[in-house]
Protein backbone atom coordinates (compact mmCIF):
# COMPACT_ATOMS: atom_id res chain seq x y z
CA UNK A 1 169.49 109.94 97.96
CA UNK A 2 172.60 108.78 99.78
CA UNK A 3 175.35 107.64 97.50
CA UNK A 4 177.25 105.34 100.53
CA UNK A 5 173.49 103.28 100.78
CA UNK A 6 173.17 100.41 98.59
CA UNK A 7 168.76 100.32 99.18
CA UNK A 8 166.33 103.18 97.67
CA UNK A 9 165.70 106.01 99.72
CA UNK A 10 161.85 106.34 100.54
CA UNK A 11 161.47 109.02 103.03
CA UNK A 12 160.00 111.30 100.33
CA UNK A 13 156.88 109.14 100.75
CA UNK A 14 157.11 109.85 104.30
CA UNK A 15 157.91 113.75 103.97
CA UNK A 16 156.40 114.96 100.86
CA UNK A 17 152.29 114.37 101.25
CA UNK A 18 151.62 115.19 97.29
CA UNK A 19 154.13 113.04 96.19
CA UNK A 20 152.56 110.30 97.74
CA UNK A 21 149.36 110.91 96.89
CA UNK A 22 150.81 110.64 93.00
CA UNK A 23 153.03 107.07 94.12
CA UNK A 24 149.84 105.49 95.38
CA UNK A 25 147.93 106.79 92.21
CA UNK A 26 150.15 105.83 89.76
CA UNK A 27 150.46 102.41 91.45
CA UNK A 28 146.93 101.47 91.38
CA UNK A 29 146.68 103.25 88.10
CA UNK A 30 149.60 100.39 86.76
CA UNK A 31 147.66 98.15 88.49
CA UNK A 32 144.16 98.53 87.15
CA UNK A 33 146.12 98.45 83.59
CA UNK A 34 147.69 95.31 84.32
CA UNK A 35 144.40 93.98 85.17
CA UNK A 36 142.94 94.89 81.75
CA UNK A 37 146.00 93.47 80.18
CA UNK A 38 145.67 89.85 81.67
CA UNK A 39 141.69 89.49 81.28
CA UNK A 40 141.06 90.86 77.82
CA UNK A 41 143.08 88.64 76.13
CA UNK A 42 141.48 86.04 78.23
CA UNK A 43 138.35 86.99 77.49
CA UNK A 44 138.66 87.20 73.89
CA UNK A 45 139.94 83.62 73.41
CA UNK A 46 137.07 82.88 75.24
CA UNK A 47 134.85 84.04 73.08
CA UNK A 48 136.58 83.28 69.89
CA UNK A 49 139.51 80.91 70.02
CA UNK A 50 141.27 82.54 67.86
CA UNK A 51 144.91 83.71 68.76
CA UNK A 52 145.19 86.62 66.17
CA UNK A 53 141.80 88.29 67.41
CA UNK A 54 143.84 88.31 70.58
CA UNK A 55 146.67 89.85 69.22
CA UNK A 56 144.61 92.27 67.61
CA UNK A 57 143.27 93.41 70.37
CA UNK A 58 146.16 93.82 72.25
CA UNK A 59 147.60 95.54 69.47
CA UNK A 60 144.52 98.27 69.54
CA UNK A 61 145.39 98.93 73.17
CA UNK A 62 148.83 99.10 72.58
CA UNK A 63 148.81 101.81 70.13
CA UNK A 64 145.94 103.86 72.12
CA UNK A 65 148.33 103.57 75.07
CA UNK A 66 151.04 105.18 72.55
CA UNK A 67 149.33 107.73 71.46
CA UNK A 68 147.55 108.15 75.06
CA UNK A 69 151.29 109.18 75.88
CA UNK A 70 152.02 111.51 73.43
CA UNK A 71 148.91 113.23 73.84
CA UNK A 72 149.15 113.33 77.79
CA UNK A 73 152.63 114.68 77.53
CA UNK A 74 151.26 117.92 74.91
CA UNK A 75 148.19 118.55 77.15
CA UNK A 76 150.21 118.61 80.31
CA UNK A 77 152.61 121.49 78.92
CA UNK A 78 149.33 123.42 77.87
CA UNK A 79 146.59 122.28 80.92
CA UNK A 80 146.27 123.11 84.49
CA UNK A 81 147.89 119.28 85.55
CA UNK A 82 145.89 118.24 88.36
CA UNK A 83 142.40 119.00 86.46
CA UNK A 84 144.23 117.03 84.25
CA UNK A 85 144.54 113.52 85.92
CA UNK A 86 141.52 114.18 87.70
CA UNK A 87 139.72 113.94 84.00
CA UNK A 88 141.71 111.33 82.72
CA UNK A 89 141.47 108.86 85.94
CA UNK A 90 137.98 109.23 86.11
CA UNK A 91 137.34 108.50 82.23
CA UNK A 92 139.62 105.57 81.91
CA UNK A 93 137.65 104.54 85.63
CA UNK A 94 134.34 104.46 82.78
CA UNK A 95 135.72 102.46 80.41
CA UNK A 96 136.40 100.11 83.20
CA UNK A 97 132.86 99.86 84.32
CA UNK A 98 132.17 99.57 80.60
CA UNK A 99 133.95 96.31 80.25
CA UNK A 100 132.95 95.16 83.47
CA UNK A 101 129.27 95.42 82.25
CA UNK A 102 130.00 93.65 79.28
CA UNK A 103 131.55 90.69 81.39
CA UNK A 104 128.34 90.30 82.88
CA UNK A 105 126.01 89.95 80.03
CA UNK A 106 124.86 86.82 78.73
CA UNK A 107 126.93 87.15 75.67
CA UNK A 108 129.41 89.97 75.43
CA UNK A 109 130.27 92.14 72.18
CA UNK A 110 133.32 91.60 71.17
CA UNK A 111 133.69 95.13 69.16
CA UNK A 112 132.38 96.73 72.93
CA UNK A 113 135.87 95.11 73.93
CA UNK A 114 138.01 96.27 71.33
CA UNK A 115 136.69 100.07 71.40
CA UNK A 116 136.67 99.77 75.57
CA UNK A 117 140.36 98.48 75.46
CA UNK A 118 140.77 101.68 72.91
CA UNK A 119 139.54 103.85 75.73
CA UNK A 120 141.08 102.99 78.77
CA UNK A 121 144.40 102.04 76.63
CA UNK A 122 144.48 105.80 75.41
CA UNK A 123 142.94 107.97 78.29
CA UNK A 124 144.96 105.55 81.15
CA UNK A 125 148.58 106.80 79.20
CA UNK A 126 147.08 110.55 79.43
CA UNK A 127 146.76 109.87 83.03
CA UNK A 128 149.90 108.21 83.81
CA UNK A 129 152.03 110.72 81.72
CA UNK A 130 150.44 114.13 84.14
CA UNK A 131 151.34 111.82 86.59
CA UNK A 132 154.73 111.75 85.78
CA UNK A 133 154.55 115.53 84.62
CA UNK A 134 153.51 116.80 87.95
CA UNK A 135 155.83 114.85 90.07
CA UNK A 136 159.23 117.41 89.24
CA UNK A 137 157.26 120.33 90.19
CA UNK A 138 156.19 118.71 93.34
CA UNK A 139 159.52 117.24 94.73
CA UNK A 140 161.70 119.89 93.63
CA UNK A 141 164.50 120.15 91.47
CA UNK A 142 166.82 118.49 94.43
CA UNK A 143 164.68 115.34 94.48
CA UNK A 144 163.79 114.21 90.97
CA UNK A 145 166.39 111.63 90.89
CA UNK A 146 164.99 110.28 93.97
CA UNK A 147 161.23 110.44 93.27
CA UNK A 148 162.41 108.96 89.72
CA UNK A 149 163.93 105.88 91.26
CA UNK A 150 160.91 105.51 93.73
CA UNK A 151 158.81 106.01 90.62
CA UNK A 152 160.26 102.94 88.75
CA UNK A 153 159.38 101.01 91.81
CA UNK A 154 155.68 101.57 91.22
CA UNK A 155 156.41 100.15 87.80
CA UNK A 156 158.37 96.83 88.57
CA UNK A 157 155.93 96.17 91.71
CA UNK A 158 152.59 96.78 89.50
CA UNK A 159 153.87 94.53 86.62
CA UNK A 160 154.56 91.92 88.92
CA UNK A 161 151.71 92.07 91.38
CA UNK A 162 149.00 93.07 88.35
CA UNK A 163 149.58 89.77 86.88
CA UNK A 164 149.15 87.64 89.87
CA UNK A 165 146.34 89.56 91.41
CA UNK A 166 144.77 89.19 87.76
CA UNK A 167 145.43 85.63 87.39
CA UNK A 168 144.00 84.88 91.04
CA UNK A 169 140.72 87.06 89.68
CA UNK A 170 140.39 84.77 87.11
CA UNK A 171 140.79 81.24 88.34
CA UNK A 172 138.18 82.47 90.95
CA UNK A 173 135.52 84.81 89.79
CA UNK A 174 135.94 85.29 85.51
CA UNK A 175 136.93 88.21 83.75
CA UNK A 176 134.54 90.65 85.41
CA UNK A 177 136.75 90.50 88.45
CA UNK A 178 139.18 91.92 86.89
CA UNK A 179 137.70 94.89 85.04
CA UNK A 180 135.51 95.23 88.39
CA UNK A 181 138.31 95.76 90.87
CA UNK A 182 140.36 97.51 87.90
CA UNK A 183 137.56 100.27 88.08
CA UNK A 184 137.43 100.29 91.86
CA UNK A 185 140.90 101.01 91.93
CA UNK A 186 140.48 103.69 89.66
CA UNK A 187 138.51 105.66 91.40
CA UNK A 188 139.92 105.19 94.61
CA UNK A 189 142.95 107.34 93.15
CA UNK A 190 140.58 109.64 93.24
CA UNK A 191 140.67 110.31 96.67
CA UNK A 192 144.73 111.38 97.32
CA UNK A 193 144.85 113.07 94.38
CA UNK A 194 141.64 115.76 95.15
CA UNK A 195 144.39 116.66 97.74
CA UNK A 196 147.24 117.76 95.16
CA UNK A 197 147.89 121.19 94.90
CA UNK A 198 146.58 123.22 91.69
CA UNK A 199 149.79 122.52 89.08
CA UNK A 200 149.43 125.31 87.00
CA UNK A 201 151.15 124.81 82.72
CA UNK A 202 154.75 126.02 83.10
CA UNK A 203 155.03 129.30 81.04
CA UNK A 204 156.65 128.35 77.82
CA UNK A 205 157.07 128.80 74.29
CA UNK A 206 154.05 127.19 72.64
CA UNK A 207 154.92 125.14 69.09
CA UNK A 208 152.47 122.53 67.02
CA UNK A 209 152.42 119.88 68.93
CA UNK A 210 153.24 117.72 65.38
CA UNK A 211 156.24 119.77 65.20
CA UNK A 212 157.46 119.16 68.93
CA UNK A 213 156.46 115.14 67.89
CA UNK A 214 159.63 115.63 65.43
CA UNK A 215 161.93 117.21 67.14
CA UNK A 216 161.72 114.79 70.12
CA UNK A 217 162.74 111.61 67.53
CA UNK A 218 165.21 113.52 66.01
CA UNK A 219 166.65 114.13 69.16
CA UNK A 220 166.50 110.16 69.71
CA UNK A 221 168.09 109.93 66.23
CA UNK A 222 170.70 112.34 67.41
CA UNK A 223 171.58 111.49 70.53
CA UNK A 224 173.19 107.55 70.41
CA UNK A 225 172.74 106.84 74.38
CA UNK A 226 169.46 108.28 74.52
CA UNK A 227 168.34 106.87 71.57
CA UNK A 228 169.73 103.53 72.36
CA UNK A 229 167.89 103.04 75.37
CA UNK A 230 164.80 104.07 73.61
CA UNK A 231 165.30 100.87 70.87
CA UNK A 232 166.21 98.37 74.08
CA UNK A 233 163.25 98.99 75.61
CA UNK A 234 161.06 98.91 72.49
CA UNK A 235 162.71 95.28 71.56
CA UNK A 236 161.63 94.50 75.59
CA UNK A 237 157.91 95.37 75.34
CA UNK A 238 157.99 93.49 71.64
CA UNK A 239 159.15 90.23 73.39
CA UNK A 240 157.10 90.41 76.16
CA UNK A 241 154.24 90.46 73.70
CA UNK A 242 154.41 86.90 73.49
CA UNK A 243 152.06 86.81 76.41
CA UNK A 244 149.18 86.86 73.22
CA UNK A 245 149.72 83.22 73.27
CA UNK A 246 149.11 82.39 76.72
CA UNK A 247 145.31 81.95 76.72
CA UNK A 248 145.52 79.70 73.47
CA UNK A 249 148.81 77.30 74.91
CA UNK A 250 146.26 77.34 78.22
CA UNK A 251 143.76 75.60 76.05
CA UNK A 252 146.19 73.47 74.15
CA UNK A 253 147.70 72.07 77.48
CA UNK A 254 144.34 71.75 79.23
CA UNK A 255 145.18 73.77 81.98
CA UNK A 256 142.28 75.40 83.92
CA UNK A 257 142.17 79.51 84.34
């Protein structure tokens, strides 16, 4: 990355074929989540009016996504990585077609919702953290702080563009738009990343994974920077939460989907 520019380098996309393959997955892959996180609330105060269901299920997903992370990041140090994502794209892409499914029927289960949002909540976090896994081994050491930046692009454009494209689905079509296209997308990924090279565990020390849990938040603990940004962008994704409400202040104003 040039230091004199003032505008993110993106020729990696351009020169590095794997790496893009992993950029467009991981974008559709935020995407498709983003999707799911704008029509299942939706679809729950649809069906029940009631704002803590809503919250509940959010909730659910959240922590699946949480420990969806953890677990992605302990399989990825002991699992060949592309196999990896391969298996974890096309489950989560299941779960999708699950919900969409539900969408259609006459009356959908609620508890088919919660334990869908479970699924592609926990096995979508596996897939996005191999994601991120593979990428260092793929760039090189030279280019991680450049495929890092261009990574965090794929974040701020998917939670902008996932909400609109979500919101659009909705006023148009209903909720199965958005769980429909969600699983499209998901197994369109497919396709770049059959490409990737094999990615191969990196030869390490093995330890309980319980035990590697505790050393990485006593590092946190330890370290005040590290630890500080951790906090900050918990407190973020706890205010953003308030987006729970949005379906019931809909109602409450009268506005239309």
């Amino acid at each position: 990355m040039n230091p004199h520019s003032l505008l993110l380098n993106l020729s990696l996309l351009k020169t590095n074929p794997a790496f893009r393959a992993v950029f467009l997955a991981r974008f559709i892959s935020i995407v498709s989540l983003g999707l799911l996180g704008v029509a299942v609330p939706v679809q729950i105060q649809t069906l029940t009016g009631s704002p803590w269901l809503v919250g509940l299920a959010v909730t659910l997903t959240g922590g699946a996504m949480f420990i969806g992370l953890i677990s992605g990041g302990v399989l990825a140090d002991r699992h060949e990585r592309k196999r990896l994502i391969l298996i974890a794209r096309s489950t989560c892409g299941l779960g999708f077609i699950g919900l969409f499914i539900n969408a259609l029927l006459p009356e959908p289960s609620l508890i088919a919702i919660y334990l869908l949002g479970l699924w592609d909540g926990f096995f979508g976090a596996i897939g996005v953290t191999a994601l991120l896994a593979a990428t260092p081994g793929l760039v090189g050491r030279e280019n991680v702080m450049q495929a890092g930046a261009i990574t965090m692009l794929t974040v701020r454009l998917g939670s902008v563009i996932a909400p609109m494209i979500g919101g659009l689905l909705l006023a148009s079509g209903g909720v199965a738009w958005n769980f429909g296209l969600a699983a499209m997308g998901t197994f369109i990924t497919l396709i770049p990343l059959f490409s990737l090279p094999r990615m191969p565990a990196p030869q390490m020390q093995r330890e309980h994974p319980l035990r590697a849990l505790l050393q990485a938040f006593r590092f946190l603990l330890s370290n005040p920077l590290i630890g500080g940004v951790a906090l900050v962008g918990a407190l973020l994704t706890m205010a953003s939460a308030v987006r729970v409400l949005y379906p019931a202040l809909a109602n409450h104003w009268q506005m239309s989907a």
